[in-house]
Protein backbone atom coordinates (compact mmCIF):
# COMPACT_ATOMS: atom_id res chain seq x y z
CA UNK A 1 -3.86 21.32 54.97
CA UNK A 2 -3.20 17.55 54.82
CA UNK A 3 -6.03 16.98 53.12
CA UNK A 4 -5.25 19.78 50.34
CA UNK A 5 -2.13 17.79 50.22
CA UNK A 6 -3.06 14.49 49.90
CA UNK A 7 -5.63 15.40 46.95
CA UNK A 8 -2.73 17.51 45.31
CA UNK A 9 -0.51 14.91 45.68
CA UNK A 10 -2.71 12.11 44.16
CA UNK A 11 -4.01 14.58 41.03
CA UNK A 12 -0.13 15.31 40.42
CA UNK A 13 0.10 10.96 40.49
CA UNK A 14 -2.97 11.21 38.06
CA UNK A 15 -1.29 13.91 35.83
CA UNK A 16 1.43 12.15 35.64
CA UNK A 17 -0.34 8.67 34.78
CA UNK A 18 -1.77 10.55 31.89
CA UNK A 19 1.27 12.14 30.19
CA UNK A 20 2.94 8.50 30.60
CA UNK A 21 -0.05 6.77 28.94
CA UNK A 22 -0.43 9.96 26.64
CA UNK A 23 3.55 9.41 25.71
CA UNK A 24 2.60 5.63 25.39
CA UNK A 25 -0.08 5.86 22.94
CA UNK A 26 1.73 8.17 21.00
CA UNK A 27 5.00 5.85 20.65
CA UNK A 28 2.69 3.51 19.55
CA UNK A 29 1.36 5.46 16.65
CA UNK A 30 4.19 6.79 15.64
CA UNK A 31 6.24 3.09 15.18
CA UNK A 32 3.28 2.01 12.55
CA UNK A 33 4.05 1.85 9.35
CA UNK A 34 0.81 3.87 8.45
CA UNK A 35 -0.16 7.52 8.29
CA UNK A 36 -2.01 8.24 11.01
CA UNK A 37 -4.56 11.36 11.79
CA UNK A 38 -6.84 12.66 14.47
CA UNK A 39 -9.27 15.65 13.97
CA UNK A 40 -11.92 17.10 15.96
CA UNK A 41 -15.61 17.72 14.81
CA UNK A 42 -14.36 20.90 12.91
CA UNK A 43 -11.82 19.35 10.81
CA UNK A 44 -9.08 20.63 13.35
CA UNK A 45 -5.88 17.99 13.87
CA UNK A 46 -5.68 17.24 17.16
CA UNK A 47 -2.78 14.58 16.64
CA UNK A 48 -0.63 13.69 12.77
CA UNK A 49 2.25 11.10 12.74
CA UNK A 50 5.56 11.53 10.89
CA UNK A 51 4.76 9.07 8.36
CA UNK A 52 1.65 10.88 7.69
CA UNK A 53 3.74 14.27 7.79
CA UNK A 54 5.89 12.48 5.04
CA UNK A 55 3.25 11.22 3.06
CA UNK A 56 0.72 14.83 2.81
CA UNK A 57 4.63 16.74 2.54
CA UNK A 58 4.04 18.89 5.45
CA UNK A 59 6.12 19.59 8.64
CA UNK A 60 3.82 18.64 12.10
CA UNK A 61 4.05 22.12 14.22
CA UNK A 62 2.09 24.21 10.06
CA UNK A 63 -0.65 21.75 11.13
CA UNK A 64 -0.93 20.69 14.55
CA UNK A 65 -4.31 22.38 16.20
CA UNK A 66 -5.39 23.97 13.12
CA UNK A 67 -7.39 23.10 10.04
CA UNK A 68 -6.77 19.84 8.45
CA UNK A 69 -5.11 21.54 4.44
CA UNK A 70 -2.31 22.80 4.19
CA UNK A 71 0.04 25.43 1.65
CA UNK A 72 3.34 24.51 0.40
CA UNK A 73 6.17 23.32 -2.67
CA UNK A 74 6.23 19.99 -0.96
CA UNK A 75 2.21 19.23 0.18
CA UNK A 76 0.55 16.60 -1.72
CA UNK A 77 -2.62 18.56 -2.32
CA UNK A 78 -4.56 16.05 -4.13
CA UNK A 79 -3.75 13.87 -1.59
CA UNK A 80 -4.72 16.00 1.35
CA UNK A 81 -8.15 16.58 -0.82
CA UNK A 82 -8.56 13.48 -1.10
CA UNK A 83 -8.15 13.01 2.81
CA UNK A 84 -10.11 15.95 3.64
CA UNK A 85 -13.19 15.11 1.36
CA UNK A 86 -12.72 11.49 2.88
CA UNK A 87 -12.36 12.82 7.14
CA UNK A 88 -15.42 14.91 6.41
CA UNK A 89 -17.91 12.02 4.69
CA UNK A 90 -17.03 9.40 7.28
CA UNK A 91 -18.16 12.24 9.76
CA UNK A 92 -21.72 12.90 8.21
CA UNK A 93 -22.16 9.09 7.59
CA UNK A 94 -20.70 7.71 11.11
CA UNK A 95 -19.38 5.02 9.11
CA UNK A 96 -15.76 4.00 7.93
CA UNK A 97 -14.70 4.82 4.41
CA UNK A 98 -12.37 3.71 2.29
CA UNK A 99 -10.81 5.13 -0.55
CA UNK A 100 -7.76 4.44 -2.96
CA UNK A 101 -5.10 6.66 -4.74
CA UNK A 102 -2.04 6.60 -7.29
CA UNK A 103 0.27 9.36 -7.39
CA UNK A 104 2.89 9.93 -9.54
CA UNK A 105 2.97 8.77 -13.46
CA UNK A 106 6.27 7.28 -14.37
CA UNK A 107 7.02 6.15 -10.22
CA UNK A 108 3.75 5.19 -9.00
CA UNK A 109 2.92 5.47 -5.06
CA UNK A 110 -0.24 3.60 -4.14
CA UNK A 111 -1.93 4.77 -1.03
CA UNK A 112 -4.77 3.19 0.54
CA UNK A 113 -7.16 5.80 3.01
CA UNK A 114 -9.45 4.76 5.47
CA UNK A 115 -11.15 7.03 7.96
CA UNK A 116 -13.66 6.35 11.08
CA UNK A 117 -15.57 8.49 12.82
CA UNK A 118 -14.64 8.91 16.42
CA UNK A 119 -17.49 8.11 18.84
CA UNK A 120 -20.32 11.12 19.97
CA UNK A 121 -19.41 13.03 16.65
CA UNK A 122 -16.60 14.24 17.99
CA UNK A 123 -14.20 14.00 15.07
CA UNK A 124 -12.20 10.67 12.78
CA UNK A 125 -9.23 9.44 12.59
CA UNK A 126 -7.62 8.73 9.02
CA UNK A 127 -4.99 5.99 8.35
CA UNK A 128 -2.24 6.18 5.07
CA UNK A 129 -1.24 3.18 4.02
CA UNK A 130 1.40 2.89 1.20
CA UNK A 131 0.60 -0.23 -0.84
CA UNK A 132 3.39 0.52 -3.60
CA UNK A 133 5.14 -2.76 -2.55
CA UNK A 134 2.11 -4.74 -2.61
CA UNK A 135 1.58 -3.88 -6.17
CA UNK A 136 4.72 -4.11 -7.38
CA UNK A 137 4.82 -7.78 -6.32
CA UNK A 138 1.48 -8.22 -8.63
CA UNK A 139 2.63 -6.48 -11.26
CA UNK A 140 5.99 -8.60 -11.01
CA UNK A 141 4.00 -11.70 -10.79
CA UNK A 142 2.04 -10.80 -13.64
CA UNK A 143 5.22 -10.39 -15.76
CA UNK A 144 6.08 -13.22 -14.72
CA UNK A 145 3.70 -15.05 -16.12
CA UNK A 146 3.41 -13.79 -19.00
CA UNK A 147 7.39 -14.12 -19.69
CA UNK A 148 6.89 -18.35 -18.58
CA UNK A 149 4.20 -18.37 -20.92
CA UNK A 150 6.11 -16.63 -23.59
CA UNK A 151 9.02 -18.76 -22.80
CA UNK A 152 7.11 -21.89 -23.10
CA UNK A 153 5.35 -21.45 -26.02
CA UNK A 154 8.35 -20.74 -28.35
CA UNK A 155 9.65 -24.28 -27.47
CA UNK A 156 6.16 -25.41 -28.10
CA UNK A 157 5.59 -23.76 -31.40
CA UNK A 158 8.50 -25.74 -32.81
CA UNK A 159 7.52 -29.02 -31.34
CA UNK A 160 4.21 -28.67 -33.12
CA UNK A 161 6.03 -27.66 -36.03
CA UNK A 162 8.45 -30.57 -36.46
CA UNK A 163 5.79 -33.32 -35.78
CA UNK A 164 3.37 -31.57 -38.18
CA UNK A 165 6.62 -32.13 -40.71
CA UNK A 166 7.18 -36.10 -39.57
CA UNK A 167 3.11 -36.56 -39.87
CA UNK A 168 3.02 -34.56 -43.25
CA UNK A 169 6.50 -36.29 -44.82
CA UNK A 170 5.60 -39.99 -43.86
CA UNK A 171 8.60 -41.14 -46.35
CA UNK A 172 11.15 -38.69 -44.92
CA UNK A 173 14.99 -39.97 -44.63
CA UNK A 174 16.23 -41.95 -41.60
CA UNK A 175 19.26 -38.96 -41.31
CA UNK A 176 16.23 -36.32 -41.90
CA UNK A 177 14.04 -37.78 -39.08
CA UNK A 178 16.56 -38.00 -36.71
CA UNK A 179 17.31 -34.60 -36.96
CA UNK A 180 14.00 -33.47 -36.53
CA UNK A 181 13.51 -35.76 -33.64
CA UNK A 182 16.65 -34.35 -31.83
CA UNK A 183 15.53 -31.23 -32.28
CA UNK A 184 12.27 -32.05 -30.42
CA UNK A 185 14.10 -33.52 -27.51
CA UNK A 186 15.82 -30.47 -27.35
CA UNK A 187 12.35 -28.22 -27.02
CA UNK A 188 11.16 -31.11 -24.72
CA UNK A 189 14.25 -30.38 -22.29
CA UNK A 190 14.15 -26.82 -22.89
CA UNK A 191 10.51 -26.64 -21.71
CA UNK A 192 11.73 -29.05 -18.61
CA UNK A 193 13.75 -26.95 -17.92
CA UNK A 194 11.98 -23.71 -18.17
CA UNK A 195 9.08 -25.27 -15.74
């Protein structure tokens, strides 16, 4: 009987370990800043995030221990397509897979997917990311680049103007040169300036 007690004892410690490291790991996953799913070999989720809840537009407990797809005004069904087609190649290839989506016309959402196969065939695990910010900042560095450029070749344009005038009109007035050469200055500064 002390025996039978001891070993219950220790499996209880064990159980015990294993909801705490369980509770851990899932903590973990769900302070990313990524999607994240787990299936099984069938396509069945064993484990989906809130972020990834937010992202597909479906509520955890519709999905949990049941086939990864899902029904509903609010599911993202080209993105769960997308996801599913994407779980179930990485599967049949054993290798990760990466894939890349844009949702939404006028507000764009870029989402980045990778999956992995979990080792022995016995399922993947798919990550979300939203890039939207990442391309925003391109896209806002590419306007701004072409706005500098704009912005400095307007200043330009006249520069080259007005000395194609003062090389063209060697004999031009002293009051008429001046002018012109004030105005240059001014470009010169404005394109200081601008830089």
């Amino acid at each position: 009987a002390s025996a039978f007690n001891s070993l219950s004892k220790r499996i209880q410690e064990q159980i015990e370990n294993l909801k705490e490291e369980r509770n851990e790991k899932e903590a973990i996953l769900e302070s990313l800043g990524a999607g994240v799913v787990a299936v099984d070999a069938k396509m069945r989720v064993l484990y989906i995030n809130f972020i990834a809840c937010k992202m597909l537009g479906i509520v955890r407990r519709s999905i949990l221990d049941k086939p990864f797809g899902a029904q509903g005004p609010k599911v993202n069904q080209e993105l769960i397509q997308r996801s599913k087609s994407l779980l179930a190649r990485c599967q049949e290839q054993g290798d990760i897979l990466t894939d890349a989506l844009v949702i939404g016309q006028e507000k764009k959402t870029y989402i980045d997917l990778i999956a992995a196969p979990k080792a022995h065939g016995t399922g993947a695990i798919l990550v979300l990311q939203d890039k939207t910010n990442h391309y925003k900042v391109l896209e806002m560095g590419k306007d701004f680049v072409a706005n500098a450029s704009h912005e400095l070749r307007t200043p330009n344009t006249i520069i080259k103007g007005y000395v194609e005038t003062l090389h063209d009109i060697p004999d031009m007035d002293k009051e008429m040169q001046q002018e012109i050469t004030e105005k240059i200055k001014r470009n010169c500064t404005r394109m200081e300036n601008l830089v």
